[in-house]
Protein backbone atom coordinates (compact mmCIF):
# COMPACT_ATOMS: atom_id res chain seq x y z
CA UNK A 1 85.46 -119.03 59.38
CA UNK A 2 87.31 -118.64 56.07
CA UNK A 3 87.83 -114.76 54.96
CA UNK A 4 87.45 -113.53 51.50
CA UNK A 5 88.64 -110.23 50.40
CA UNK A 6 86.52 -109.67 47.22
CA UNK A 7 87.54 -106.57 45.00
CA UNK A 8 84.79 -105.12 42.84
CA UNK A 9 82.07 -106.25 45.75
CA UNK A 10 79.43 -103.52 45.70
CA UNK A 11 79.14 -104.01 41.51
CA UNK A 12 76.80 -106.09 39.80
CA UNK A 13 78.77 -109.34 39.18
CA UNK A 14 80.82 -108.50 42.43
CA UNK A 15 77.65 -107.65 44.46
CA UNK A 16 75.99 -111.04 43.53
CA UNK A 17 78.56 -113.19 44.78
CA UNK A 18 78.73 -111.84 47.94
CA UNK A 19 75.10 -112.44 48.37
CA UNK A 20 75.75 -116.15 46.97
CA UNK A 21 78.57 -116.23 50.03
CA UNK A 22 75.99 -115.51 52.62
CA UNK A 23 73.83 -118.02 51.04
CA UNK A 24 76.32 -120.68 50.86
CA UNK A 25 79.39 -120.11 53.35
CA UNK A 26 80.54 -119.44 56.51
CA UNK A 27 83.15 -117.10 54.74
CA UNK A 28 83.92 -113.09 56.48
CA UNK A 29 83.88 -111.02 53.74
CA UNK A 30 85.75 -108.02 53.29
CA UNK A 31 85.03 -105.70 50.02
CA UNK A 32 87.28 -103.42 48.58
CA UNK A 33 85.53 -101.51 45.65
CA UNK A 34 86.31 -97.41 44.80
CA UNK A 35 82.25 -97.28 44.40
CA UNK A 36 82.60 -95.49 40.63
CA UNK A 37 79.16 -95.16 38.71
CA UNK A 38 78.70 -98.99 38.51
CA UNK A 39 78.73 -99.83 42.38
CA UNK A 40 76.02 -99.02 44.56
CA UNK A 41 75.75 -99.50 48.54
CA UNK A 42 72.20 -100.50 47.53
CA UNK A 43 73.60 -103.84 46.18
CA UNK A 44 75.03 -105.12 49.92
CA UNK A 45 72.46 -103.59 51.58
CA UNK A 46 70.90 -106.15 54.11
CA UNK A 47 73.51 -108.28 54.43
CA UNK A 48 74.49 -109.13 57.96
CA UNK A 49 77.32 -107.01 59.31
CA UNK A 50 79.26 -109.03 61.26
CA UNK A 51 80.45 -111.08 57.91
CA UNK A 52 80.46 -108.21 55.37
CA UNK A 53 82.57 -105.16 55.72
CA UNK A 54 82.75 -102.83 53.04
CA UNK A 55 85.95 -100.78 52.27
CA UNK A 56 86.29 -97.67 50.26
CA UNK A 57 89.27 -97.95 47.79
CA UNK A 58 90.77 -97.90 44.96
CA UNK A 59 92.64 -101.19 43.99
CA UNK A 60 95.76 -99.18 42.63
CA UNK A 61 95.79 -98.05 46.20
CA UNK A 62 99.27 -100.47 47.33
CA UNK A 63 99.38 -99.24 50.56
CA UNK A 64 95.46 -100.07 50.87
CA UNK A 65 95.95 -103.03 49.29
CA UNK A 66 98.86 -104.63 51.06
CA UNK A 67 96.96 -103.52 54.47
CA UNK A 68 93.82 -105.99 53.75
CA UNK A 69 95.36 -108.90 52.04
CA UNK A 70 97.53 -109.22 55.44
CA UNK A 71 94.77 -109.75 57.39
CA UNK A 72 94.45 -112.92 55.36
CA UNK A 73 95.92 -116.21 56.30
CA UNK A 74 95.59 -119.96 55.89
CA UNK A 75 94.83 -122.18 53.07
CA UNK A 76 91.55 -121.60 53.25
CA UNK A 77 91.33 -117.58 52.61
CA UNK A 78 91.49 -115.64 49.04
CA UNK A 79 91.75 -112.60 47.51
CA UNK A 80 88.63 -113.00 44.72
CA UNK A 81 89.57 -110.22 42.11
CA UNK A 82 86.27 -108.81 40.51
CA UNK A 83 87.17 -105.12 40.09
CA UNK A 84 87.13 -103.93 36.37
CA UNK A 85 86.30 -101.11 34.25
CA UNK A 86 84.00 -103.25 31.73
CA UNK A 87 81.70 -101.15 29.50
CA UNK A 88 82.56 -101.51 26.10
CA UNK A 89 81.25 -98.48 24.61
CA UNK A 90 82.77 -96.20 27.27
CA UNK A 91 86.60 -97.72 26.67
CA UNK A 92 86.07 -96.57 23.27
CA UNK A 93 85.15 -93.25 24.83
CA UNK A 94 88.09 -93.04 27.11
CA UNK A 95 90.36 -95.55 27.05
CA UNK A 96 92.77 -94.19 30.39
CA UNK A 97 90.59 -95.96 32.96
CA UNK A 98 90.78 -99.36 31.49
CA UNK A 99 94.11 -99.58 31.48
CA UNK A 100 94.82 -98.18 34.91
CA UNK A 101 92.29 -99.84 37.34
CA UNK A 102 92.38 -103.48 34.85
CA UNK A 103 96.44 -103.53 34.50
CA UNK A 104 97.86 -101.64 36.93
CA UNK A 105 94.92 -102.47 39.68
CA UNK A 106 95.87 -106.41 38.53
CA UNK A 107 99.74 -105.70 39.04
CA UNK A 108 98.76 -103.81 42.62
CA UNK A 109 96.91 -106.80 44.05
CA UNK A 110 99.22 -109.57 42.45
CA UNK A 111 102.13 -107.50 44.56
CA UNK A 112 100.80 -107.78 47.68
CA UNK A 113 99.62 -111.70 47.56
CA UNK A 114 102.86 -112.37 46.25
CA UNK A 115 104.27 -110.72 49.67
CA UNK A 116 101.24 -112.35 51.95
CA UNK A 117 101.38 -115.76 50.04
CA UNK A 118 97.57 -115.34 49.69
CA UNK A 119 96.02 -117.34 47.39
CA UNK A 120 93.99 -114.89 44.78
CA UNK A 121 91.01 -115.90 42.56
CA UNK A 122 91.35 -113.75 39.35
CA UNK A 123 88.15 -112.55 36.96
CA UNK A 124 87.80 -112.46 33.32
CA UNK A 125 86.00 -112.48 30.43
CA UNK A 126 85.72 -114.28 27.23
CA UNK A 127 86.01 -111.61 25.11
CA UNK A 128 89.61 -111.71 25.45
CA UNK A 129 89.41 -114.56 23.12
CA UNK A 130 87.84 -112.21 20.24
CA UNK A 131 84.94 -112.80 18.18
CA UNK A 132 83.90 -115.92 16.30
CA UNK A 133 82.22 -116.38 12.79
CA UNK A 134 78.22 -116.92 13.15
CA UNK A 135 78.11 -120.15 11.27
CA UNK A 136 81.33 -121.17 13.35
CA UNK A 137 80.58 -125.15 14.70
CA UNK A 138 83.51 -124.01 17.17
CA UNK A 139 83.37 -122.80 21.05
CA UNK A 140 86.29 -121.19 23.53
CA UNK A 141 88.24 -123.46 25.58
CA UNK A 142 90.81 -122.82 27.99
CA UNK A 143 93.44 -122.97 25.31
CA UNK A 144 91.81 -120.11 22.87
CA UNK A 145 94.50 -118.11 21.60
CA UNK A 146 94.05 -114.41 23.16
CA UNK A 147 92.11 -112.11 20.23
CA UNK A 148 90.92 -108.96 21.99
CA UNK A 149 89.16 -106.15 19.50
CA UNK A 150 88.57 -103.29 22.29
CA UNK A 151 90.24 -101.28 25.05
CA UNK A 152 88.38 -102.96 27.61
CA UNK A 153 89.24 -106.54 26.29
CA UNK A 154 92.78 -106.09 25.69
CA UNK A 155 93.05 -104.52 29.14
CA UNK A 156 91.66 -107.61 30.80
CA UNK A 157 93.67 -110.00 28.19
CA UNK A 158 96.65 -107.77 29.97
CA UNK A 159 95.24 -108.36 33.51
CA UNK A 160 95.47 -112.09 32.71
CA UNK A 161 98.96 -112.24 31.55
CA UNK A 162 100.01 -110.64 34.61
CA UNK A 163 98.21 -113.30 36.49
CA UNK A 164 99.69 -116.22 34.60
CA UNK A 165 103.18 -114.75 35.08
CA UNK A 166 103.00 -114.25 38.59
CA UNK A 167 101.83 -117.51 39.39
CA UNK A 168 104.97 -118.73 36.98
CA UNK A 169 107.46 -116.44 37.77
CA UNK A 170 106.92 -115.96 41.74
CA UNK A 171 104.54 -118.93 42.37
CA UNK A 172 101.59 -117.10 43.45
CA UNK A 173 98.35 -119.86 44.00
CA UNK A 174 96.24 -118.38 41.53
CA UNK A 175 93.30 -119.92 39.23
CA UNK A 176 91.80 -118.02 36.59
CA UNK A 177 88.03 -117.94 34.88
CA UNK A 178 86.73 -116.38 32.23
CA UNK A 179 83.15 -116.17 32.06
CA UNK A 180 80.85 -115.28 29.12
CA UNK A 181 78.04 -112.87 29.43
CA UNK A 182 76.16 -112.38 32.56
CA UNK A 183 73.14 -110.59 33.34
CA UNK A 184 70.45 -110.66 36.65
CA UNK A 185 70.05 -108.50 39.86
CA UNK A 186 71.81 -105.09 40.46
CA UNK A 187 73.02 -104.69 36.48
CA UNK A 188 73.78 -101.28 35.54
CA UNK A 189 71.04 -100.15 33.51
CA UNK A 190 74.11 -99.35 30.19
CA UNK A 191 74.14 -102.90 29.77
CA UNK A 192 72.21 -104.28 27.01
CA UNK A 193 69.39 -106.61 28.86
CA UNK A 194 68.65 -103.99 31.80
CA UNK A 195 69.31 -101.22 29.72
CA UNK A 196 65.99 -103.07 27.70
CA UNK A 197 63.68 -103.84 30.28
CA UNK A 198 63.82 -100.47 32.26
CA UNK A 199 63.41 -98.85 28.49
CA UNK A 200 59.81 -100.79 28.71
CA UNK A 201 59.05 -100.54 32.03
CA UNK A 202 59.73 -96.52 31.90
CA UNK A 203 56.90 -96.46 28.70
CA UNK A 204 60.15 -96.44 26.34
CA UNK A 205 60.90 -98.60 23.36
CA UNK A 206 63.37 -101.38 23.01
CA UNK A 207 66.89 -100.60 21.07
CA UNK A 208 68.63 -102.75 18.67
CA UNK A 209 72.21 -102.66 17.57
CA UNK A 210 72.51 -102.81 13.61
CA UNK A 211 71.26 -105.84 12.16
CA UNK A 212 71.09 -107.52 15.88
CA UNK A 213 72.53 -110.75 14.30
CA UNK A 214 75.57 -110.68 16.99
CA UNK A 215 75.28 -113.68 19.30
CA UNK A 216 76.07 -113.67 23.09
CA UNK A 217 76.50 -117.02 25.11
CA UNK A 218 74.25 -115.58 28.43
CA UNK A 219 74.84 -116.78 32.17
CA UNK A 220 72.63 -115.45 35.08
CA UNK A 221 75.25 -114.29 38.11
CA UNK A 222 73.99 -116.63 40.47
CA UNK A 223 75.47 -119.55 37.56
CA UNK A 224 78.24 -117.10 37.42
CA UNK A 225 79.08 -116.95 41.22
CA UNK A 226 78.38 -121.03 42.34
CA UNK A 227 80.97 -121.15 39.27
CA UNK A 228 83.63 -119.62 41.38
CA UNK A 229 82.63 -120.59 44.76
CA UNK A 230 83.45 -123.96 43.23
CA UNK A 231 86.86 -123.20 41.76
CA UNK A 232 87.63 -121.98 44.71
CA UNK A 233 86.61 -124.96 46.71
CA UNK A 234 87.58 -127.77 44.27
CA UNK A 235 89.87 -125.70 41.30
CA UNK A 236 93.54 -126.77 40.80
CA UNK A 237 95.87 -124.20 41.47
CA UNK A 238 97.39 -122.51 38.24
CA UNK A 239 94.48 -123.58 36.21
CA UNK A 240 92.39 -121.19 34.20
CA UNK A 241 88.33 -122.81 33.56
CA UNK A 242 86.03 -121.17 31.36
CA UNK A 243 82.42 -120.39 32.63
CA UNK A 244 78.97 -120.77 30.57
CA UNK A 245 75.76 -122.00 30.03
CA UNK A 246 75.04 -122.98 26.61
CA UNK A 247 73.29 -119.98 26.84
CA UNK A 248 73.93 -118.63 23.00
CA UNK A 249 71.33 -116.21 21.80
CA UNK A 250 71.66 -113.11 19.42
CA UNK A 251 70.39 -109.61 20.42
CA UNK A 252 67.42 -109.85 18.25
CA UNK A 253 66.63 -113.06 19.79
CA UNK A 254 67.48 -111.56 23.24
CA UNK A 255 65.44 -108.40 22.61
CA UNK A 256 62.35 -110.43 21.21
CA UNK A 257 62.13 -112.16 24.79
CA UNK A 258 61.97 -109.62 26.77
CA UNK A 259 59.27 -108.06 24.69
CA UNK A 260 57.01 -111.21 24.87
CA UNK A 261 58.26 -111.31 28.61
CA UNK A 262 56.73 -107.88 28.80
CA UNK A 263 53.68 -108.48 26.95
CA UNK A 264 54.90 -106.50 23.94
CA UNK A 265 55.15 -107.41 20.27
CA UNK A 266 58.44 -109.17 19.84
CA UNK A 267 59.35 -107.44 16.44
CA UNK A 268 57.94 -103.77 18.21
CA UNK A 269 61.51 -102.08 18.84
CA UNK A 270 64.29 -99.57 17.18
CA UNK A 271 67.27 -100.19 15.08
CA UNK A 272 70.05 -98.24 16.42
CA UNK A 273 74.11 -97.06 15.27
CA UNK A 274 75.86 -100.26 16.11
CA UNK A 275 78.76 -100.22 18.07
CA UNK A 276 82.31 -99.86 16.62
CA UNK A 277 84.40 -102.57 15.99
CA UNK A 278 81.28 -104.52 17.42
CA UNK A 279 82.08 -108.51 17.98
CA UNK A 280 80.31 -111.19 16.00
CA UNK A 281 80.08 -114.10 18.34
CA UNK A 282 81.10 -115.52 22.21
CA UNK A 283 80.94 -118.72 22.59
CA UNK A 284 81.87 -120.70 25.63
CA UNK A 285 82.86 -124.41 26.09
CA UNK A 286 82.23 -124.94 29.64
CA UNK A 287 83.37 -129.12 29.81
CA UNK A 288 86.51 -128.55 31.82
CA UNK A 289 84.67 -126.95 35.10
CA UNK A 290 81.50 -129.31 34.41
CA UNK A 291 83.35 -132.62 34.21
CA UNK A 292 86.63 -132.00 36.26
CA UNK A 293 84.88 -129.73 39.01
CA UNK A 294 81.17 -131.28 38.63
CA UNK A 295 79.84 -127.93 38.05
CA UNK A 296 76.38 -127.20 36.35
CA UNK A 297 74.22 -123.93 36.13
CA UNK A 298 71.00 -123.13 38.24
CA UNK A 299 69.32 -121.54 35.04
CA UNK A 300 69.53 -124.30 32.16
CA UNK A 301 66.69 -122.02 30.48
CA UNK A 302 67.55 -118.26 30.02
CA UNK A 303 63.51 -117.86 29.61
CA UNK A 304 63.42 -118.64 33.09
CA UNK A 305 66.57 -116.43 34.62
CA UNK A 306 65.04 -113.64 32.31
CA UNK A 307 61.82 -113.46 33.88
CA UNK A 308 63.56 -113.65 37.39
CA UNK A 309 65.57 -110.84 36.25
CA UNK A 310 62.50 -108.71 34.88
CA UNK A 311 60.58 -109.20 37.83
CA UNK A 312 63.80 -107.47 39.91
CA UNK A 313 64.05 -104.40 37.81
CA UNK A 314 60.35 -104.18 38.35
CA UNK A 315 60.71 -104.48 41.92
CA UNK A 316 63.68 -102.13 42.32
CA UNK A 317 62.92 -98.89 40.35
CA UNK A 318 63.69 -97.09 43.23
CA UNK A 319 67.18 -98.37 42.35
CA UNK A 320 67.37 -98.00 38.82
CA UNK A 321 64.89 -94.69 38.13
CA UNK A 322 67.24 -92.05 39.10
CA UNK A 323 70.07 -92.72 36.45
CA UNK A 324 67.84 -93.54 33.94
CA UNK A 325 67.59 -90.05 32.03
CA UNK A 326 71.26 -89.35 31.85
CA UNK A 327 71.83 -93.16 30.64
CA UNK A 328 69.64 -92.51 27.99
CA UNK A 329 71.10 -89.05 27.31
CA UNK A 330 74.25 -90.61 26.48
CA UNK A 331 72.68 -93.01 24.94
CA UNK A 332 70.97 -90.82 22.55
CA UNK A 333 74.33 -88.60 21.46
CA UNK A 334 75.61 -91.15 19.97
CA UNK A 335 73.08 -92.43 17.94
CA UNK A 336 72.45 -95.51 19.98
């Protein structure tokens, strides 16, 4: 039975591929996740527990970490690094956290595979590669030159660096992916598409940023998850592969679907402050991991991993209900 150590595993991207694991492996996880506002037990709930064990911990913890990556061994085990701070609008609140848990928590685990000689999986985002223009015929590849515009992506453009230079400097097996937007089960409800849905279902109104011209590339986390289960499997060590599926829509379009979705008028929402320093455009090119790897998404349609992903917040309320006011609260103080 192959073991995973998964950091991050009781969040929402985190959470999912776990789920995917019991799906689809054999694999023993173990996950490692200091359970801030954006876990939730709730997420892992129901999973058997003779292959999941969940451990309370921070991943700047070295003693912590150095204790779980030695229980892993062989060729066939992996430290999978999801744990981030990764909400926009609060690292331009508070930058401190983003730095410490997406540098330093990088430098802590890359340590202790380096001592273990554990083959680690490392996380990212394509917003390290900036923004592009909207009439831009151009995508992100693997070799982007780095452009981040906030705290949160220049801590994770950091995080990668690290990566690359440990697998250069020390030889540490490491691949890297950088995925573009995801959204599905077990999202915190800050984000932008659950942050919409539970604003209808709760008898609210939709919110737009500014204009809501600014154009996401969305991938549902199961996409997101087979993606890595499959660089894992099949990836070449030291290689970084960028994750998508030619899912590019703006807000506005984004906001309209859900409203239809919903049985609302699609032009029936609120413009809203938009965010500072707010980027234009993500854009992924996805051919490496399709081609080399023979990867290909689940949800070709985002219609279709939208309604999935309505019907869940529907279903789950119980889940989502309780932090709605003070989301909103915070929300509200800022305009937004």
């Amino acid at each position: 039975m192959r073991r995973l150590l998964v950091t991050g595993g009781a969040g929402f991207i985190g959470s999912n591929f776990v789920r995917y694991l019991m799906e689809h492996s054999d694999a023993h996880v173990t996950v490692l996740d200091k359970m801030t506002y954006a876990a939730s037990r709730e997420s892992l709930a129901g999973l058997p527990a003779d292959r999941v064990e969940l451990v309370v911990g921070d991943i700047c913890d070295a003693v912590l970490v150095d204790q779980l990556v030695s229980r892993l061994s062989g060729e066939r085990d992996a430290l999978v690094h999801y744990a981030a701070e990764s909400h926009n609008d609060n690292s331009l609140h508070d930058p401190s956290p983003f730095i410490t848990t997406n540098i330093v928590g990088t430098f802590t685990l890359l340590e202790a595979v380096r001592r273990h000689g554990v083959r680690m999986h490392h996380i990212s985002t394509d917003e390290v590669y900036g923004d592009l223009e909207l009439d831009d015929p151009e995508r992100f590849t693997e070799s982007t030159p780095y452009r981040p515009s906030s705290p949160y992506s220049a801590s994770k453009a950091g995080a990668d660096h690290l990566v690359r230079a440990w697998a250069r400097s020390f030889g540490v097996p490491v691949t890297l992916s950088n995925c573009s937007n995801n959204y599905g089960p077990w999202q915190h409800i800050e984000k932008f598409i659950p942050r919409q849905i539970t604003n209808l279902l709760d008898g609210g109104r939709v919110k737009l940023y500014g204009s809501g011209r600014n154009v996401r590339d969305w991938i549902h986390a199961d996409d997101h998850s087979s993606a890595v289960w499959t660089i894992l499997n099949e990836g070449s060590i030291g290689q970084t592969y960028l994750i998508g599926a030619d899912g590019e829509l703006s807000n506005r379009q984004v906001i309209a679907l859900i409203l239809q979705q919903l049985g609302q008028d699609p032009d029936d929402f609120d413009h809203v402050t938009d965010r500072a320093g707010h980027d234009l455009r993500y854009a992924i090119d996805a051919s490496m991991l399709r081609t080399e790897l023979g990867w290909k998404p689940q949800f070709g349609a985002f219609e279709e991993g939208l309604a999935r992903t309505i019907d869940w917040y529907r279903d789950h309320r119980d889940w989502w209900a309780p932090q709605k006011a003070a989301t909103e609260a915070t929300y509200a103080a800022k305009g937004q």
